[in-house]
PDB file of N, CA and C in Angstrom:
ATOM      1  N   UNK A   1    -132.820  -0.009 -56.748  1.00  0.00           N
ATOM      2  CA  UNK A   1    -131.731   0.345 -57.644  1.00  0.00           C
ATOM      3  C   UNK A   1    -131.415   1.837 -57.554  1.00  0.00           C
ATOM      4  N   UNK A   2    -132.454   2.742 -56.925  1.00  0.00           N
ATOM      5  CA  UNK A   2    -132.060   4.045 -57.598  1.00  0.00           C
ATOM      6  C   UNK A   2    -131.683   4.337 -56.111  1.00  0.00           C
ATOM      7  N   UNK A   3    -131.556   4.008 -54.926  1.00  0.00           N
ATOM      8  CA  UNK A   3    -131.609   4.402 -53.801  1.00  0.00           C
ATOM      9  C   UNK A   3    -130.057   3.907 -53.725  1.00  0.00           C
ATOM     10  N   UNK A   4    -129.388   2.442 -54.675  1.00  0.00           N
ATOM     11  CA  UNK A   4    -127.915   1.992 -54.726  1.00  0.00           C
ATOM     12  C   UNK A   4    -127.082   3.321 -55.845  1.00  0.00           C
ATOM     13  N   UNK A   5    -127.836   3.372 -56.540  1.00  0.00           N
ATOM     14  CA  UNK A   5    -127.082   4.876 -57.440  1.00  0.00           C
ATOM     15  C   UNK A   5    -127.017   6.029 -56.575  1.00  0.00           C
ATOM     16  N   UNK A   6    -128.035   6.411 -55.852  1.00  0.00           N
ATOM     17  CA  UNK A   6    -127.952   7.899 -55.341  1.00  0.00           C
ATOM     18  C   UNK A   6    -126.654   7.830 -54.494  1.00  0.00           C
ATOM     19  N   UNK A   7    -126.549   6.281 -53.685  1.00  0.00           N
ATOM     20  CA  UNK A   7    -125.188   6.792 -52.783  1.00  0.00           C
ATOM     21  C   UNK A   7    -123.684   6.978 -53.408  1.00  0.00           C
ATOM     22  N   UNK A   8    -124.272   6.323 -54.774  1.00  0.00           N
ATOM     23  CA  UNK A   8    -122.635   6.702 -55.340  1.00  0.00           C
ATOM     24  C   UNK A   8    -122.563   8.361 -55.580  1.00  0.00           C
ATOM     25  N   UNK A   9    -123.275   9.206 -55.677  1.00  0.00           N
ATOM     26  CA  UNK A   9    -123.272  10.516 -56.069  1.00  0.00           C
ATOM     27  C   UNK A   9    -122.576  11.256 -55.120  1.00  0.00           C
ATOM     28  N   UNK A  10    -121.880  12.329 -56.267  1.00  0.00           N
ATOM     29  CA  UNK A  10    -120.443  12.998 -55.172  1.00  0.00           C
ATOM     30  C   UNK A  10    -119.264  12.248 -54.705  1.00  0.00           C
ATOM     31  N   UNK A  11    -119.116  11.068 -55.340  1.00  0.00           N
ATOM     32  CA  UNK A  11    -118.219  10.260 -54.695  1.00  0.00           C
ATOM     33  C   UNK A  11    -117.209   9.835 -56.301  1.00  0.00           C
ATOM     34  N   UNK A  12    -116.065   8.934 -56.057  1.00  0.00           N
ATOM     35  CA  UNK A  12    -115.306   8.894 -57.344  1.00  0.00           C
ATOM     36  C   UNK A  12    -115.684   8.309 -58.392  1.00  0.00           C
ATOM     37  N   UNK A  13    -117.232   7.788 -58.063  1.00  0.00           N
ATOM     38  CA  UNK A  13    -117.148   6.793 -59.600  1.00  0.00           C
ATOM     39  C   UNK A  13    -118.751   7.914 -60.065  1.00  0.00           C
ATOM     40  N   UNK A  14    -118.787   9.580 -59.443  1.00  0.00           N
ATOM     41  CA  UNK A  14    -119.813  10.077 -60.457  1.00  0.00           C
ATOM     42  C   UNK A  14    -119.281  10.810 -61.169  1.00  0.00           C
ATOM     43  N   UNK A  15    -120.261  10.691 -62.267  1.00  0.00           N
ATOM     44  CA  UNK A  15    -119.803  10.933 -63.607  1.00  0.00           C
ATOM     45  C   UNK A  15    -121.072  11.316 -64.656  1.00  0.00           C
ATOM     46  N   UNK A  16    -121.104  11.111 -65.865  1.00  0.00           N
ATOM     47  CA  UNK A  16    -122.215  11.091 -66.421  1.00  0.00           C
ATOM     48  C   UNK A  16    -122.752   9.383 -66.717  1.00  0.00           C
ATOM     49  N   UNK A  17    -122.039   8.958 -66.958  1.00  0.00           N
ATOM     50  CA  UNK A  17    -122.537   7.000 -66.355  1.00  0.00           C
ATOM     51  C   UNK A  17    -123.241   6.974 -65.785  1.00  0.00           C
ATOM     52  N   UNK A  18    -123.053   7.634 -64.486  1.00  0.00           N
ATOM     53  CA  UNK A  18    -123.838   7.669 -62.912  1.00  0.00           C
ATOM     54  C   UNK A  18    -125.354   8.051 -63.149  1.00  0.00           C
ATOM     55  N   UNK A  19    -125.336   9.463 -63.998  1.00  0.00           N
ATOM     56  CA  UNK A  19    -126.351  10.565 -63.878  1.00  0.00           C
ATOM     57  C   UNK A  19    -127.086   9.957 -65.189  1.00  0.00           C
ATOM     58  N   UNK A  20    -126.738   9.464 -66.275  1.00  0.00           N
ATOM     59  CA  UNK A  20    -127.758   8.601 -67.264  1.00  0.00           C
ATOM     60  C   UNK A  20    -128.320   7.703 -66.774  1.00  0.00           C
ATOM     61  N   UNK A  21    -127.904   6.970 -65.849  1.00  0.00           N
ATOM     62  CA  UNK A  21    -128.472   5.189 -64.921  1.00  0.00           C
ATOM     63  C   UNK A  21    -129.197   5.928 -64.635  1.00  0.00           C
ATOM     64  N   UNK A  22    -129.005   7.243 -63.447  1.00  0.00           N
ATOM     65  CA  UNK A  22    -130.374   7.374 -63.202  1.00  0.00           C
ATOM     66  C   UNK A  22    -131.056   7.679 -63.434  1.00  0.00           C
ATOM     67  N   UNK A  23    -131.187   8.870 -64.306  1.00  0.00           N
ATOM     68  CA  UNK A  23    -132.026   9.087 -65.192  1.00  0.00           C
ATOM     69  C   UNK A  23    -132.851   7.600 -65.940  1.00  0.00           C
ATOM     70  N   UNK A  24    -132.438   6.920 -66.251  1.00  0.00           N
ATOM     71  CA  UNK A  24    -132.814   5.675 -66.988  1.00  0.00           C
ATOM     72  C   UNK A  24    -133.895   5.069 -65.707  1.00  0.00           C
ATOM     73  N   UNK A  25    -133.227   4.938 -64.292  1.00  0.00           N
ATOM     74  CA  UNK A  25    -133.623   4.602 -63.391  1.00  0.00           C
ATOM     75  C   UNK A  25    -135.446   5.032 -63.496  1.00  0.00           C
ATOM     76  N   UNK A  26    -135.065   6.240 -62.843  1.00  0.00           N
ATOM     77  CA  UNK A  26    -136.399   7.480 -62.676  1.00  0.00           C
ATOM     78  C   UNK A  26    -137.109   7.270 -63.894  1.00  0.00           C
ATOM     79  N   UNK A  27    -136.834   7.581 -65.268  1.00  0.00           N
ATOM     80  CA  UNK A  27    -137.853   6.984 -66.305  1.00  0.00           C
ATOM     81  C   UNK A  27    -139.012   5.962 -66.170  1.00  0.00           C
ATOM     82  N   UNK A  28    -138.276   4.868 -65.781  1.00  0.00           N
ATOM     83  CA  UNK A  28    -139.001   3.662 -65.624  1.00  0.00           C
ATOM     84  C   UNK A  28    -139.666   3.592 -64.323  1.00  0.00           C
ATOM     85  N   UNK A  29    -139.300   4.632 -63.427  1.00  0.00           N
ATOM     86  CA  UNK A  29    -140.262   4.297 -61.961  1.00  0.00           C
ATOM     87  C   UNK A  29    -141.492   5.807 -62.445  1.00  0.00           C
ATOM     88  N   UNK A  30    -141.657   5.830 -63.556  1.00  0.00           N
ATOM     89  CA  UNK A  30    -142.563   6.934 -63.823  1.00  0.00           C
ATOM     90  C   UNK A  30    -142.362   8.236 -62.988  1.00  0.00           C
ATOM     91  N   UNK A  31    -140.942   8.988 -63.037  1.00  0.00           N
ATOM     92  CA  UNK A  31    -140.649  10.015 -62.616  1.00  0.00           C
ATOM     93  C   UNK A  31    -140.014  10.825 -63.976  1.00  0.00           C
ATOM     94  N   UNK A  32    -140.775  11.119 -64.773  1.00  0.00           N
ATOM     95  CA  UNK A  32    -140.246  11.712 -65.955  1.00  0.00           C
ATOM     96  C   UNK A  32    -138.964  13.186 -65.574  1.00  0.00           C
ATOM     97  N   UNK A  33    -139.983  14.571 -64.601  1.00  0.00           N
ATOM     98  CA  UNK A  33    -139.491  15.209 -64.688  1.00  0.00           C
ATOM     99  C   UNK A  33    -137.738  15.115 -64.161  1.00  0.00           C
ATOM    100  N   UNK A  34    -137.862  14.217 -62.508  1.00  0.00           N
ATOM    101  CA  UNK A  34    -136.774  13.618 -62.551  1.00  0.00           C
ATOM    102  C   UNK A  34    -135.567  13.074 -63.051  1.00  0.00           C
ATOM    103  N   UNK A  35    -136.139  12.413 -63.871  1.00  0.00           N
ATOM    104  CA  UNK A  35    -135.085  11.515 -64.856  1.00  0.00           C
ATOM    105  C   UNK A  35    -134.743  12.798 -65.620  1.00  0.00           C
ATOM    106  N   UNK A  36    -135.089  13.404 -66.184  1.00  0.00           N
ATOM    107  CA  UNK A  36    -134.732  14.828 -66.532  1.00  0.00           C
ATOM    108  C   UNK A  36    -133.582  15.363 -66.347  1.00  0.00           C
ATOM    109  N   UNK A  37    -133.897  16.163 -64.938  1.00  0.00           N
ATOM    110  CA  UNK A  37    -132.548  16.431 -64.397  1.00  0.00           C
ATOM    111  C   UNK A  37    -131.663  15.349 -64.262  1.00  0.00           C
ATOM    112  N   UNK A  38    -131.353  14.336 -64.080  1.00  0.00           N
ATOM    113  CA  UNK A  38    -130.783  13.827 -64.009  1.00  0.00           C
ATOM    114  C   UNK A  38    -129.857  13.374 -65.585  1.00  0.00           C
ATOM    115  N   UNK A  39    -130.307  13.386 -67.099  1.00  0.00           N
ATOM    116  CA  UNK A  39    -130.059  13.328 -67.833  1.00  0.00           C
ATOM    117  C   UNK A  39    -129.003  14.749 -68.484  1.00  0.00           C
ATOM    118  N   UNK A  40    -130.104  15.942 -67.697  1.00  0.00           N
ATOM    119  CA  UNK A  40    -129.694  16.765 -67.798  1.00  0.00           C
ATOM    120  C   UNK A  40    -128.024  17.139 -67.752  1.00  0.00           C
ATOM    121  N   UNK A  41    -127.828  16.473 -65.862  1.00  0.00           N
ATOM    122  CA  UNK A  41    -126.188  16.638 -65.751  1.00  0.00           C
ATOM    123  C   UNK A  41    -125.232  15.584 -66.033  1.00  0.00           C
ATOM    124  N   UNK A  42    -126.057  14.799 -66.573  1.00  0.00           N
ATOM    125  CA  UNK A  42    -125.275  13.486 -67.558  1.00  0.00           C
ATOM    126  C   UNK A  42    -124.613  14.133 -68.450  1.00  0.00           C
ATOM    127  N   UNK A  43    -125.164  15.202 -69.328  1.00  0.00           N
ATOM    128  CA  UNK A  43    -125.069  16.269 -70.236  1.00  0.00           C
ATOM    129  C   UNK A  43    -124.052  17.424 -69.901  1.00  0.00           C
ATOM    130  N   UNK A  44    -123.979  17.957 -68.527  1.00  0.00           N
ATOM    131  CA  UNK A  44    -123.634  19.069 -68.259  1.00  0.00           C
ATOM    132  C   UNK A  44    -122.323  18.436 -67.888  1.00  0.00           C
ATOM    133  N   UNK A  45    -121.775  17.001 -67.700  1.00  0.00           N
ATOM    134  CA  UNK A  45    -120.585  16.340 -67.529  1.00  0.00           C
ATOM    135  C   UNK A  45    -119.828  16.070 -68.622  1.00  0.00           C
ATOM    136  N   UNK A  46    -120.610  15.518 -70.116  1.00  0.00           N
ATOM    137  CA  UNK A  46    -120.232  15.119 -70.751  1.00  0.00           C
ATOM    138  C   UNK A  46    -121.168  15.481 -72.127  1.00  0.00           C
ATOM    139  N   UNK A  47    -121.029  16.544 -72.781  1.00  0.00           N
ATOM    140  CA  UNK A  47    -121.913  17.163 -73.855  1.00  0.00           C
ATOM    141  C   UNK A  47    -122.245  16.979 -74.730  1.00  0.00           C
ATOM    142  N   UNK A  48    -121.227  15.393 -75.538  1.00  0.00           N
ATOM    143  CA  UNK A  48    -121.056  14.836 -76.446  1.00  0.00           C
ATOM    144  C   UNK A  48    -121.969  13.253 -75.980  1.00  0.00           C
ATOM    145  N   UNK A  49    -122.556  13.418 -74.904  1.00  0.00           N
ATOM    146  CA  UNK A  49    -123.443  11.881 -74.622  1.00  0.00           C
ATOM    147  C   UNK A  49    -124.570  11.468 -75.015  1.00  0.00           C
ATOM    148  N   UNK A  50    -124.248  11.257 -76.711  1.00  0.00           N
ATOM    149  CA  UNK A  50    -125.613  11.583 -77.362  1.00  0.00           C
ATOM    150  C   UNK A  50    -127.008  10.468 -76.905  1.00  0.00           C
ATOM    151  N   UNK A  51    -126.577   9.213 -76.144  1.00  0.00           N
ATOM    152  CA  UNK A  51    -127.891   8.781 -75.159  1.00  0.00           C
ATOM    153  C   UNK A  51    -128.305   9.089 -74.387  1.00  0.00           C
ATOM    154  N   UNK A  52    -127.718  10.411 -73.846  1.00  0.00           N
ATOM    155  CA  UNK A  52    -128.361  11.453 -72.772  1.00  0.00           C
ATOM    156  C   UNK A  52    -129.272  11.957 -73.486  1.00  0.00           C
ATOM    157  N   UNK A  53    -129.283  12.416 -74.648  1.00  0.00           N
ATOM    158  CA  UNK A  53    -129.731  13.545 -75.090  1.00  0.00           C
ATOM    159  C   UNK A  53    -131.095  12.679 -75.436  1.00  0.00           C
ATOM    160  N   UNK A  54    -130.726  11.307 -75.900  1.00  0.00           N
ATOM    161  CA  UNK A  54    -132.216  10.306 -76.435  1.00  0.00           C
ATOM    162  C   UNK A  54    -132.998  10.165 -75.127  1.00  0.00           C
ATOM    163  N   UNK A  55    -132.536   9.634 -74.107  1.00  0.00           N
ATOM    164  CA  UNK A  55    -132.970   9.859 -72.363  1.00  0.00           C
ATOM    165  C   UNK A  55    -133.625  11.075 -72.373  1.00  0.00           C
ATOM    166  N   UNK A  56    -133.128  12.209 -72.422  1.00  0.00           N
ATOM    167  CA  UNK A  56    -133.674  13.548 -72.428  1.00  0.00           C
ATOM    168  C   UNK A  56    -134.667  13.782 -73.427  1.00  0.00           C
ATOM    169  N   UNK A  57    -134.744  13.542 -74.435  1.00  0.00           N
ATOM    170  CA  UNK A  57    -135.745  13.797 -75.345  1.00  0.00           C
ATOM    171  C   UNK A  57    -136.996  12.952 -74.664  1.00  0.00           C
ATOM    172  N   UNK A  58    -136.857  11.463 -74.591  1.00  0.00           N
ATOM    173  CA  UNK A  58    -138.134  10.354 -74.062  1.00  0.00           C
ATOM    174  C   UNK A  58    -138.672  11.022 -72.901  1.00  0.00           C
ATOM    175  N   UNK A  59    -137.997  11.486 -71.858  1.00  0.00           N
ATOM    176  CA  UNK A  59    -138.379  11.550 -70.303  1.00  0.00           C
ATOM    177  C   UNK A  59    -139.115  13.631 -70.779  1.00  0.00           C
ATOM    178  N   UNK A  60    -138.777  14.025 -71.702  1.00  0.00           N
ATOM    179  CA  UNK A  60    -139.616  15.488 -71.610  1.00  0.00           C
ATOM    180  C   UNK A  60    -140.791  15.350 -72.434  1.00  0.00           C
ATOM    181  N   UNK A  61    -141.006  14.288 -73.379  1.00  0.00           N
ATOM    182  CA  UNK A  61    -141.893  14.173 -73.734  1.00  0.00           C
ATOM    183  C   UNK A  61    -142.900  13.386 -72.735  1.00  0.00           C
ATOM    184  N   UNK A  62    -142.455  12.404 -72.137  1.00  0.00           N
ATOM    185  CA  UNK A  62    -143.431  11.682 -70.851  1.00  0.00           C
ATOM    186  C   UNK A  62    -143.667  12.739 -69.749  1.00  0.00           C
ATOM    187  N   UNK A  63    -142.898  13.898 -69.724  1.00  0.00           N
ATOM    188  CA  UNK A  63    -143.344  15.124 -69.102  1.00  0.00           C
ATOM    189  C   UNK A  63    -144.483  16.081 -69.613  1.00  0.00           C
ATOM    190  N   UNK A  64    -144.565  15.606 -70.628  1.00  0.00           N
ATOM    191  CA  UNK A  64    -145.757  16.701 -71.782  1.00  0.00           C
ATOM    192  C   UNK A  64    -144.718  17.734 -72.077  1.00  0.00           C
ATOM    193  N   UNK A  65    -143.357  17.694 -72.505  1.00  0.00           N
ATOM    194  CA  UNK A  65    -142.899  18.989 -73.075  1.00  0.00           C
ATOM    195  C   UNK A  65    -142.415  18.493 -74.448  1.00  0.00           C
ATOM    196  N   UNK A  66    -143.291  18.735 -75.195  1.00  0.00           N
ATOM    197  CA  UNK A  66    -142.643  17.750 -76.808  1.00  0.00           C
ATOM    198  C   UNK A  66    -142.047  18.731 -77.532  1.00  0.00           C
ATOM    199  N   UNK A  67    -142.204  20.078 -77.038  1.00  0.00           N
ATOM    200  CA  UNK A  67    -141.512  21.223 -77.789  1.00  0.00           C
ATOM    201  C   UNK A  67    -139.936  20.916 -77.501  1.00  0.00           C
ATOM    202  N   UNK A  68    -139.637  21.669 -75.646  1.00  0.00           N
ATOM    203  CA  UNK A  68    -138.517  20.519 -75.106  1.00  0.00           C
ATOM    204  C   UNK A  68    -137.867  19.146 -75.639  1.00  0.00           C
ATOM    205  N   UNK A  69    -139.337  18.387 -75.997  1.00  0.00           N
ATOM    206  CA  UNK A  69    -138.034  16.509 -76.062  1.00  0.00           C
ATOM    207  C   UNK A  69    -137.719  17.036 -77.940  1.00  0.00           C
ATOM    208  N   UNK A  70    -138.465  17.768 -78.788  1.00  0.00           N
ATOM    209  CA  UNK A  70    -137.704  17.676 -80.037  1.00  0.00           C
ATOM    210  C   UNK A  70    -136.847  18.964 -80.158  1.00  0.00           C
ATOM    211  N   UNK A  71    -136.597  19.758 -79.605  1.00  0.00           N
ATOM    212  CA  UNK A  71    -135.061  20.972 -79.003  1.00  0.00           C
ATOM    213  C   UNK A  71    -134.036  19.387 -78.765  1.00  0.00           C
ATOM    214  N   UNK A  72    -134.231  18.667 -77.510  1.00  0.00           N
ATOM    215  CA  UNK A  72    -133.271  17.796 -77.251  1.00  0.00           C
ATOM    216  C   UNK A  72    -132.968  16.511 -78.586  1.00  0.00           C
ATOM    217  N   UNK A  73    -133.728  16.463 -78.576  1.00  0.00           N
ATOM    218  CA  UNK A  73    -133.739  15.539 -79.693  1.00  0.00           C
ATOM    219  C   UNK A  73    -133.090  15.542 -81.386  1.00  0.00           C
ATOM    220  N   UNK A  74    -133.120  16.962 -81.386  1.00  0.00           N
ATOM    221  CA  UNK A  74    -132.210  17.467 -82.495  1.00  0.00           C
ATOM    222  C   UNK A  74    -130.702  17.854 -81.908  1.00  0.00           C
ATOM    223  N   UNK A  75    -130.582  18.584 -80.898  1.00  0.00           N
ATOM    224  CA  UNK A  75    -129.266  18.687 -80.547  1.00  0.00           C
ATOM    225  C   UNK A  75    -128.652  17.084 -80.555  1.00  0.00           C
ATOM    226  N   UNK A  76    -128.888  16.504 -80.060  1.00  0.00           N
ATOM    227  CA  UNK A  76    -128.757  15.093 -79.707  1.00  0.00           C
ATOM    228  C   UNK A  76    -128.425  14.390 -81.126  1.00  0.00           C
ATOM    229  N   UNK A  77    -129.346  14.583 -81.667  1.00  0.00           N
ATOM    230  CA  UNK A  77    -128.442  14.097 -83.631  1.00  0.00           C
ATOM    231  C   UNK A  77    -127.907  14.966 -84.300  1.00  0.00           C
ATOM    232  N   UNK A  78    -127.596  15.839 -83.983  1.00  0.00           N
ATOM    233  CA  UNK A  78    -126.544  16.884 -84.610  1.00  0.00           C
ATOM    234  C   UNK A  78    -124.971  15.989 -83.846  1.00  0.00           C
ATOM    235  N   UNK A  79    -124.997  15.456 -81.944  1.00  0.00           N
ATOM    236  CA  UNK A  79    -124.121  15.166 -81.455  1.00  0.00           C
ATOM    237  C   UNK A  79    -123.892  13.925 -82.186  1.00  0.00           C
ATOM    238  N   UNK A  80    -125.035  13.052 -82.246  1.00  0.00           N
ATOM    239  CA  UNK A  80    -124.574  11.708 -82.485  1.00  0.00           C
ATOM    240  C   UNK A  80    -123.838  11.624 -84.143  1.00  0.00           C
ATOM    241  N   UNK A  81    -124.239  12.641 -84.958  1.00  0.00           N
ATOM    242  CA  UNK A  81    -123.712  12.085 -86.695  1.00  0.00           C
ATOM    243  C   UNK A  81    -122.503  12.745 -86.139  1.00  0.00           C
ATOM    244  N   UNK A  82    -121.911  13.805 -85.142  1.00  0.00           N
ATOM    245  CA  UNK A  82    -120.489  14.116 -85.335  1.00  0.00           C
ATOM    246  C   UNK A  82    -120.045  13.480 -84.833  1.00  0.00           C
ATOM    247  N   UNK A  83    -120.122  12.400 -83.869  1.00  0.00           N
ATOM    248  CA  UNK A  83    -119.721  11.202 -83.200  1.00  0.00           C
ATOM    249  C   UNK A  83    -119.641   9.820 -83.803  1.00  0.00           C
ATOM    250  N   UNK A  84    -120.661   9.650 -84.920  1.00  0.00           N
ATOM    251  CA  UNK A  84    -120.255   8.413 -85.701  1.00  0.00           C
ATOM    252  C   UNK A  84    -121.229   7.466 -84.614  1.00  0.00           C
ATOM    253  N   UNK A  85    -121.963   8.076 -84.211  1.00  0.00           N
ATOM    254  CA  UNK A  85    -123.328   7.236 -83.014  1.00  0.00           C
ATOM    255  C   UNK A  85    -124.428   7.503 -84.217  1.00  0.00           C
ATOM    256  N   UNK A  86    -124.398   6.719 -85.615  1.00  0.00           N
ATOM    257  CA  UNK A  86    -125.478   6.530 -86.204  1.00  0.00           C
ATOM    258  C   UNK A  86    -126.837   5.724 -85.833  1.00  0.00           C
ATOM    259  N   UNK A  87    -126.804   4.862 -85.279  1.00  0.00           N
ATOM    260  CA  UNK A  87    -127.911   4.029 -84.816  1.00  0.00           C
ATOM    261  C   UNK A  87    -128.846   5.242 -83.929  1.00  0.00           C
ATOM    262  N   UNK A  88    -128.017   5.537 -82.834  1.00  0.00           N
ATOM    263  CA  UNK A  88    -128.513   6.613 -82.013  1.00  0.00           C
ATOM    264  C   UNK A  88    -129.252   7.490 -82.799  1.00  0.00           C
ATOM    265  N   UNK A  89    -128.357   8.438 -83.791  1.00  0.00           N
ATOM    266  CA  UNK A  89    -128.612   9.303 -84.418  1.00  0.00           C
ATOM    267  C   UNK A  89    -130.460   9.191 -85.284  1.00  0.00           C
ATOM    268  N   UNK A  90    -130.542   7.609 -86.287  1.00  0.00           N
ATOM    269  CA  UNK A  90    -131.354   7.371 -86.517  1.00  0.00           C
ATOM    270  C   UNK A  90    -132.642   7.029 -85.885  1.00  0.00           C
ATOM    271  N   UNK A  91    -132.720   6.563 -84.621  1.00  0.00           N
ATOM    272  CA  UNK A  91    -133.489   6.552 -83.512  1.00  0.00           C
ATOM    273  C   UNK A  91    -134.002   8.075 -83.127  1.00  0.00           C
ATOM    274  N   UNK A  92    -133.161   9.047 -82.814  1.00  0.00           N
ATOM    275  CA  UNK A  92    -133.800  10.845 -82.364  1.00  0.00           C
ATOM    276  C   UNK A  92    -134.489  11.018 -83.682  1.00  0.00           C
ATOM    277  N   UNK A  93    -133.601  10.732 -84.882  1.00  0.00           N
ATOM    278  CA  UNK A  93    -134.720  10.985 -86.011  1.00  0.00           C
ATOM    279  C   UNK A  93    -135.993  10.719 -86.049  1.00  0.00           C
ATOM    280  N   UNK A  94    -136.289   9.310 -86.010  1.00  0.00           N
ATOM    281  CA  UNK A  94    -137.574   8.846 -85.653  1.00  0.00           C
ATOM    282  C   UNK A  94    -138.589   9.489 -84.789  1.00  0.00           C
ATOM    283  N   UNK A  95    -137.864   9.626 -83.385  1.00  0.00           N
ATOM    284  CA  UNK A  95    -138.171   9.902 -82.898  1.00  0.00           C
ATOM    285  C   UNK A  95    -139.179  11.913 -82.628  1.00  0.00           C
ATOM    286  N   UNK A  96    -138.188  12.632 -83.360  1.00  0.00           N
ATOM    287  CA  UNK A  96    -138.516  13.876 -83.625  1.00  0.00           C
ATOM    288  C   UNK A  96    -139.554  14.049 -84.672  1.00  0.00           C
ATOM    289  N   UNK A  97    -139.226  13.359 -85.761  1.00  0.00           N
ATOM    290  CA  UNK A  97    -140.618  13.104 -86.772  1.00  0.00           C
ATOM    291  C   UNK A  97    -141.541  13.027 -86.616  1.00  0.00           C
ATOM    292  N   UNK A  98    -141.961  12.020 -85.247  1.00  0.00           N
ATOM    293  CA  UNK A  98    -143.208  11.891 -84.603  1.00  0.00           C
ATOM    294  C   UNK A  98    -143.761  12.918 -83.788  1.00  0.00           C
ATOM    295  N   UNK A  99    -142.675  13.373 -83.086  1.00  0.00           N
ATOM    296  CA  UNK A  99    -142.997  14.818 -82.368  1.00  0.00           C
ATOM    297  C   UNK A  99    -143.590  16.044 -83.246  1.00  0.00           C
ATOM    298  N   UNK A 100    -142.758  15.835 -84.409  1.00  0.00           N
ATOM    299  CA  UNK A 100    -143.072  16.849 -85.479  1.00  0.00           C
ATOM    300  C   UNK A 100    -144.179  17.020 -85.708  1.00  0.00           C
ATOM    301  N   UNK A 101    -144.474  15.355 -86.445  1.00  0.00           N
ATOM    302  CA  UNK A 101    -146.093  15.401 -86.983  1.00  0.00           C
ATOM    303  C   UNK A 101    -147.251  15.313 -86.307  1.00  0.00           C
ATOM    304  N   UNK A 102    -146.891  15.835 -84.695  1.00  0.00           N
ATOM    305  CA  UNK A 102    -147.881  15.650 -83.248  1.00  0.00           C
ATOM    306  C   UNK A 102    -148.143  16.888 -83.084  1.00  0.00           C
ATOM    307  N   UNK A 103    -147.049  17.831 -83.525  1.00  0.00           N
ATOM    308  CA  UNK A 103    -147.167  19.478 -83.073  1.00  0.00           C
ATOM    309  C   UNK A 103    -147.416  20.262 -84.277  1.00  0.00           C
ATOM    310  N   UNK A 104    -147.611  19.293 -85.751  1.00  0.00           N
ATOM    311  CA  UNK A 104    -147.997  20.294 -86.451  1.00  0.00           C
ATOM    312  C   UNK A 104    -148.610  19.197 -87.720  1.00  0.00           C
ATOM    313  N   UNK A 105    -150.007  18.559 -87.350  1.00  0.00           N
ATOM    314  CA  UNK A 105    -150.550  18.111 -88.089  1.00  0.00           C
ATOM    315  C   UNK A 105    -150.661  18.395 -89.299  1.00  0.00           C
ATOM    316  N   UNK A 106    -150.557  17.041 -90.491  1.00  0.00           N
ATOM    317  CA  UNK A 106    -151.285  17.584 -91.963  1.00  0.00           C
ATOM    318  C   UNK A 106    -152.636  18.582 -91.589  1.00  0.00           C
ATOM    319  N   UNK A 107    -152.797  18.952 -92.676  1.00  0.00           N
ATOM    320  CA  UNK A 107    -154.310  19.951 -92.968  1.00  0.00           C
ATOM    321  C   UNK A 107    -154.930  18.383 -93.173  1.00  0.00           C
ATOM    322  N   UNK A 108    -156.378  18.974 -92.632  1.00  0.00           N
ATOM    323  CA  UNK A 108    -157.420  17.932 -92.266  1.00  0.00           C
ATOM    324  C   UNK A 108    -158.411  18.500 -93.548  1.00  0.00           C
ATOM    325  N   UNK A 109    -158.838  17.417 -94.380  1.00  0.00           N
ATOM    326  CA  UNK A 109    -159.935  18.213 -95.642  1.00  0.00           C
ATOM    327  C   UNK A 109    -160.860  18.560 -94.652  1.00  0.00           C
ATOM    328  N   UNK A 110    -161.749  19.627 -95.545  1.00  0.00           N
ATOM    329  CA  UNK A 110    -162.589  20.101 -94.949  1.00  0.00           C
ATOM    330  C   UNK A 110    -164.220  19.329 -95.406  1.00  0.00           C
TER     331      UNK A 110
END
């Protein structure tokens, strides 16, 4: 599949469509940083693609950058509530919460 996406690239049907598939692609073949960039210029096409930004958040955290996936992950629901992409929106929420409470644990009694 990702070897039928790459040849569409540079050609009339790329776009950010193109560059989220693969990204989506690369995710799932365990190429986090990959799928990355690739989400990345899903983004740099179309700025308002707030499932790029959920793509981008998942694939930097499967990178170990959870600082990175909750930066993306908030831009990304700031895009989706001005877009009326609530479902989305509620999903990065979730999603950042967990990041949250990963990078800055309750106090542990002593």
């Amino acid at each position: 599949m990702i070897a039928q996406l790459e040849k569409l690239l540079d050609g009339p049907r790329d776009g950010a469509l193109l560059r989220f598939s693969l990204g989506n692609e690369y995710l799932k073949a365990g190429q986090p940083e990959r799928a990355a960039a690739y989400y990345r210029d899903a983004l740099a096409r179309d700025p308002h693609y707030s499932a790029a930004f959920k793509g981008l958040g998942k694939a930097l955290l499967e990178a170990g950058q959870a600082d990175a996936a909750l930066a993306a992950y908030r831009d990304g629901i700031a895009i989706a509530e001005a877009r009326g992409d609530k479902q989305v929106a509620k999903e990065m929420t979730v999603f950042a919460r967990r990041i949250e409470r990963q990078l800055n644990p309750p106090d542990q009694p002593a």
